[in-house]
N, C-alpha and C. Protein backbone atom coordinates (compact mmCIF):
# COMPACT_ATOMS: atom_id res chain seq x y z
N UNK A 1 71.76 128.99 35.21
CA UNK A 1 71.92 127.72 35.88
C UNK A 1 72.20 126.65 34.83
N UNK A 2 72.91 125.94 35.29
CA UNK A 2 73.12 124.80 33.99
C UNK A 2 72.54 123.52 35.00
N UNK A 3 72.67 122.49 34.24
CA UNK A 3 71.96 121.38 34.13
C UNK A 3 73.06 120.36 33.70
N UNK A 4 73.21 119.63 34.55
CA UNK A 4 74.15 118.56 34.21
C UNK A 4 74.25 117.23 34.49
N UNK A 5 73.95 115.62 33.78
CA UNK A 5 74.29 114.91 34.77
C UNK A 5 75.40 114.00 33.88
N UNK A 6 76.50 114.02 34.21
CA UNK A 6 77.72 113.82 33.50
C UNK A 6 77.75 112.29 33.23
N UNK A 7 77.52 111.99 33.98
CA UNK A 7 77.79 109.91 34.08
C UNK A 7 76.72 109.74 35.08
N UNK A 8 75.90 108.64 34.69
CA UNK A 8 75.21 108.02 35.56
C UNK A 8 75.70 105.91 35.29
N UNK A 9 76.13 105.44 36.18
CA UNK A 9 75.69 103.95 36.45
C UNK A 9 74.90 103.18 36.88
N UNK A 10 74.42 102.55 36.58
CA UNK A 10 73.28 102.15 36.94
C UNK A 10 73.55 100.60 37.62
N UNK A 11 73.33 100.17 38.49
CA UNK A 11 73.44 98.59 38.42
C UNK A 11 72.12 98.31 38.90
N UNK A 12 71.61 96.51 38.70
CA UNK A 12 70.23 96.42 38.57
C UNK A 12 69.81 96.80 40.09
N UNK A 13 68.70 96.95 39.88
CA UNK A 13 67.29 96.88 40.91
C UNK A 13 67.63 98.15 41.58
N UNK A 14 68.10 99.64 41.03
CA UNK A 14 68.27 101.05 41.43
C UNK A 14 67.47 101.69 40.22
N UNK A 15 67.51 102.75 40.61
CA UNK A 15 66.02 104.05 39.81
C UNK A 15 66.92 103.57 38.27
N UNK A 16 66.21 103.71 37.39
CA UNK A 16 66.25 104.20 35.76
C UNK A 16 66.83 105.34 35.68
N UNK A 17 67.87 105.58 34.45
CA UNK A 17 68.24 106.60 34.37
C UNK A 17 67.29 108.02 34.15
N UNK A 18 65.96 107.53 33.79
CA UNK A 18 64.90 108.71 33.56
C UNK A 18 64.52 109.18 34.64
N UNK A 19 64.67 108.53 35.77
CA UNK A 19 64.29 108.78 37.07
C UNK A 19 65.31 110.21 37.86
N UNK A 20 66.22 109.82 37.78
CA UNK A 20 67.67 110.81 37.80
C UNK A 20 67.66 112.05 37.33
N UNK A 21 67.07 112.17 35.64
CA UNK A 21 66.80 113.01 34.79
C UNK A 21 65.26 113.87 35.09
N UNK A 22 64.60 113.30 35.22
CA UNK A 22 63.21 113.27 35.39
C UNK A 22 63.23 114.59 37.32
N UNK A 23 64.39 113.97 38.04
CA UNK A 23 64.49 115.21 39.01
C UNK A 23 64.86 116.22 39.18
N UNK A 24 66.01 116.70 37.84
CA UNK A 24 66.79 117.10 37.50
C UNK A 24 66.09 118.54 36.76
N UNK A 25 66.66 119.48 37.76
CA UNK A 25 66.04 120.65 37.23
C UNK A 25 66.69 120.69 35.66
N UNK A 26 66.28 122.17 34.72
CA UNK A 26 65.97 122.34 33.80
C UNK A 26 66.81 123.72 33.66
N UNK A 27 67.65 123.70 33.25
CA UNK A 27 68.42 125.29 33.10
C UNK A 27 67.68 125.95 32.18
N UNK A 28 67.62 127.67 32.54
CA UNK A 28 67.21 128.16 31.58
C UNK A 28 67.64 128.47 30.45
N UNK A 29 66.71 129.07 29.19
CA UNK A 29 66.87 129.01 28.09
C UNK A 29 66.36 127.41 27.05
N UNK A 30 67.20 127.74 26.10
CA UNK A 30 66.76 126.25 24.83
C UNK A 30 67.72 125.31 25.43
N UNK A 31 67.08 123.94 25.97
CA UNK A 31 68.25 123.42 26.38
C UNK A 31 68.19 122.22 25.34
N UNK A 32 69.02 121.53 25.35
CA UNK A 32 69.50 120.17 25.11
C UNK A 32 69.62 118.70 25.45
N UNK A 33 69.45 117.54 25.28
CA UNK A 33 69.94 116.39 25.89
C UNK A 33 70.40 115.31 24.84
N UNK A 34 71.45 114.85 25.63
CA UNK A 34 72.36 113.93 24.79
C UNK A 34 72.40 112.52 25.42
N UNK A 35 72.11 111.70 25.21
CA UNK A 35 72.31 110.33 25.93
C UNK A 35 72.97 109.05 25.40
N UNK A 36 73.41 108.27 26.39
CA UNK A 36 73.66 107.12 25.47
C UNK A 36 74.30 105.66 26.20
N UNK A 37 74.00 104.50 25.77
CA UNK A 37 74.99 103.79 26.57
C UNK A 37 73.09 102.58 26.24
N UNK A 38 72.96 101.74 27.43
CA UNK A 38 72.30 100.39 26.85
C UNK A 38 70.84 101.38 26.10
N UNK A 39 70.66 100.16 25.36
CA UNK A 39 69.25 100.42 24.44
C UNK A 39 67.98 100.72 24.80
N UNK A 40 67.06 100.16 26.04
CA UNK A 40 66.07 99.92 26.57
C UNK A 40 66.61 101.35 27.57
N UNK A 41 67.39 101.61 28.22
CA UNK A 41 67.84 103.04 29.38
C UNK A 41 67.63 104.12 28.69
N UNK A 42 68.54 104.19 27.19
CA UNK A 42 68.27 105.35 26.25
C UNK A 42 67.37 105.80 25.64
N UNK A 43 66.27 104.71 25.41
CA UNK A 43 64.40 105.19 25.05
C UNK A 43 63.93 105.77 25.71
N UNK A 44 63.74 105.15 27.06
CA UNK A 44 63.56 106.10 27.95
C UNK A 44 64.02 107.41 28.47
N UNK A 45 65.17 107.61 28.23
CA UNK A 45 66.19 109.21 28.42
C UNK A 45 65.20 109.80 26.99
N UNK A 46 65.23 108.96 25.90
CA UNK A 46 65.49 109.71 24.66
C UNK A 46 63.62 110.44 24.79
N UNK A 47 62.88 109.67 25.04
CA UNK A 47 61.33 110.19 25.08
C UNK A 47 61.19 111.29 25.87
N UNK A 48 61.74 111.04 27.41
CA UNK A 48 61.33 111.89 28.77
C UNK A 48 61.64 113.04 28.25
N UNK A 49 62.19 113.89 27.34
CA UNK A 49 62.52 115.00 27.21
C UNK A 49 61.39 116.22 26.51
N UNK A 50 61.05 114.74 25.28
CA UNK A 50 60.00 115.47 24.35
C UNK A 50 58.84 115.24 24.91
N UNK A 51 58.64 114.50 25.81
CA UNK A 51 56.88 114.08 26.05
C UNK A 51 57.06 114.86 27.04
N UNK A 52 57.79 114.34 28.52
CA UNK A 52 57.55 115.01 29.55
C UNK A 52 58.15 116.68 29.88
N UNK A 53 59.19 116.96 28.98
CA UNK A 53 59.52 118.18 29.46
C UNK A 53 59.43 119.72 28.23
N UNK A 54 58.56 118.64 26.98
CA UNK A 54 58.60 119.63 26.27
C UNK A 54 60.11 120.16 25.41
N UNK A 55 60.84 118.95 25.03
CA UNK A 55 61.90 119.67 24.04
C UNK A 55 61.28 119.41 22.38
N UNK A 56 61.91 120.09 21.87
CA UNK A 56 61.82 119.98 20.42
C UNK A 56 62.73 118.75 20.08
N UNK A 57 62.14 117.96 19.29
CA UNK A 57 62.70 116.40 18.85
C UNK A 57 64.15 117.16 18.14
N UNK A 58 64.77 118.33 17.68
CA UNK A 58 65.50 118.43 17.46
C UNK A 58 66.87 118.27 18.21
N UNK A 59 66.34 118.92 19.24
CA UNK A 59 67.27 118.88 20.83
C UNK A 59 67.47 117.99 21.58
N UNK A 60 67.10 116.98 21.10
CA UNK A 60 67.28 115.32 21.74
C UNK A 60 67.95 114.76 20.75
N UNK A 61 69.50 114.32 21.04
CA UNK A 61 70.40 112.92 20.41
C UNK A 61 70.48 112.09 21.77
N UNK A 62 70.60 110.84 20.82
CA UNK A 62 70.76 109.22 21.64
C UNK A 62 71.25 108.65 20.60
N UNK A 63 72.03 107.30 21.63
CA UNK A 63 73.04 106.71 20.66
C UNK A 63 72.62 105.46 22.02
N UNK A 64 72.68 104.26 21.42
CA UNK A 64 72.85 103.05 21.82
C UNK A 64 74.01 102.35 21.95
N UNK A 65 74.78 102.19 22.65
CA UNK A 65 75.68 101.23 22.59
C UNK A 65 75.93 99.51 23.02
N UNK A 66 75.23 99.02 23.46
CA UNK A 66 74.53 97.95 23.19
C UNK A 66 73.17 97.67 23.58
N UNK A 67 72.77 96.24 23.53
CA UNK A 67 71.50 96.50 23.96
C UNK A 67 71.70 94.73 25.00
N UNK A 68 70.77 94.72 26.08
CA UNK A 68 71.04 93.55 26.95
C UNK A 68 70.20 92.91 26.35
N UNK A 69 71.20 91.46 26.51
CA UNK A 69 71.04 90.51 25.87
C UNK A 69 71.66 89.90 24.52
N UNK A 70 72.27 91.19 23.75
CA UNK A 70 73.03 90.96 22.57
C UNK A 70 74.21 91.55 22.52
N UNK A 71 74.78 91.15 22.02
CA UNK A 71 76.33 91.37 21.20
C UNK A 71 76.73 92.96 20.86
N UNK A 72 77.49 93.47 20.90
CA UNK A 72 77.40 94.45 19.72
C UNK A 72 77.16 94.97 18.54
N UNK A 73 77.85 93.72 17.55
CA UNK A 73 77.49 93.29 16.36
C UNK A 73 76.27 93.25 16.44
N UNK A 74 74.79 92.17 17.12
CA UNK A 74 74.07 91.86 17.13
C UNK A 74 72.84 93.48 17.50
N UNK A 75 73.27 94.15 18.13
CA UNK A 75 72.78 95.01 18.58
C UNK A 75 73.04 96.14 17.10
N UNK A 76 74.53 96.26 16.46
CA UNK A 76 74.25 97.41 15.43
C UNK A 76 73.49 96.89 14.07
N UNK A 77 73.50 95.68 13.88
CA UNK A 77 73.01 95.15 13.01
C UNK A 77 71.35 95.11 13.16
N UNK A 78 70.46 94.99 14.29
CA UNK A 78 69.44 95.40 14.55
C UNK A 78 69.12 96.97 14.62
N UNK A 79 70.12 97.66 14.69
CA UNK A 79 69.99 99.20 14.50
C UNK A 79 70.20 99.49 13.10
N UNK A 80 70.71 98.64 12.33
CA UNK A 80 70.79 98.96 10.67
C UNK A 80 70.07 98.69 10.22
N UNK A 81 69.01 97.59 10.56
CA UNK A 81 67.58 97.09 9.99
C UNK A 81 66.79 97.94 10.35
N UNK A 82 66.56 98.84 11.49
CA UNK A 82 65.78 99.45 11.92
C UNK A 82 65.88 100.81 11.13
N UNK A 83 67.47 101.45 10.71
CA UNK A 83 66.89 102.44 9.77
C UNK A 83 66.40 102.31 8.50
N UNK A 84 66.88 101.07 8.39
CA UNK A 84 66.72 100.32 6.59
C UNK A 84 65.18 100.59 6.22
N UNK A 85 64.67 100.20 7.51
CA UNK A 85 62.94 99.94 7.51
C UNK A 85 62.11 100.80 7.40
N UNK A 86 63.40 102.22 7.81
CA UNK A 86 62.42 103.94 7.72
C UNK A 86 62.28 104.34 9.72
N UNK A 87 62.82 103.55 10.16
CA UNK A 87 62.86 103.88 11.63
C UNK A 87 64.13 104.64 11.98
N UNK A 88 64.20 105.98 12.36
CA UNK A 88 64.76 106.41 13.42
C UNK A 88 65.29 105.93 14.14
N UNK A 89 66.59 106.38 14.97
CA UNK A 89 66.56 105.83 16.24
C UNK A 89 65.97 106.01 17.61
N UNK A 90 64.85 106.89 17.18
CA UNK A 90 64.12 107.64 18.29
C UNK A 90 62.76 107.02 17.69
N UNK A 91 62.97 105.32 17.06
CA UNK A 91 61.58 104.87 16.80
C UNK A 91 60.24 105.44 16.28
N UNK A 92 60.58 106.72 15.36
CA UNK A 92 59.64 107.51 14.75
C UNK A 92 60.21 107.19 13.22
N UNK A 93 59.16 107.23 12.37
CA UNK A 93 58.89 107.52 11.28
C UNK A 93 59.67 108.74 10.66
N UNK A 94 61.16 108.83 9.71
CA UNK A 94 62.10 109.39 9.17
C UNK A 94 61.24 110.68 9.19
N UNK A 95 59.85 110.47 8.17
CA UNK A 95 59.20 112.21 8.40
C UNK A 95 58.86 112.72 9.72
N UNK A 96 59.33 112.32 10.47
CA UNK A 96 59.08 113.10 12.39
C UNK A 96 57.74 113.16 12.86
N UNK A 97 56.92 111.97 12.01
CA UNK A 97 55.73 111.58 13.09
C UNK A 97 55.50 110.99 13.97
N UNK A 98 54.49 110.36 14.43
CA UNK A 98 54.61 109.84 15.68
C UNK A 98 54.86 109.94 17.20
N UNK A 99 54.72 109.92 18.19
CA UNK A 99 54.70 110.06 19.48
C UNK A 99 55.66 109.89 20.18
């Protein structure tokens, strides 16, 4: 069985994209998840996998492409401080601690 959710849109005051994901059966075997698109949607995709479904932090990529409220610029430039600082983009500590 595979597992797929190709595009999701979201417009305001409808479920979170984790919500979508979160119903979304689980194909068997090692699976994967890839996400991406606003900043605050993709934390949430990017966590639900390892906390709630049990992946290995390896098997989870996310990518931000902006974040609401800012710019692009403004948004990668806060993502360049954030690795500068030793943060991940999965907000963990470069040595893979943390929650």
């Amino acid at each position: 069985m595979k597992s797929r959710i190709s595009r999701l849109v979201r417009s305001e005051g409808t479920a979170c994209g984790v919500e979508t994901v979160r119903a979304a059966p689980l194909p068997e075997g090692t699976p994967y998840s890839w996400s991406a698109g606003e900043a605050s949607g993709v934390r949430a995709l990017r966590h639900h996998p390892v906390r709630e479904r049990g992946f290995a932090r390896a098997r989870v990529t996310s990518t931000t492409y902006w974040a609401r409220g800012l710019s692009e610029e403004q948004a990668r430039k806060a993502e360049s401080e954030a690795v500068s600082a030793g943060i991940d983009s999965a907000e963990h500590p470069k040595d893979g601690s943390g929650g």
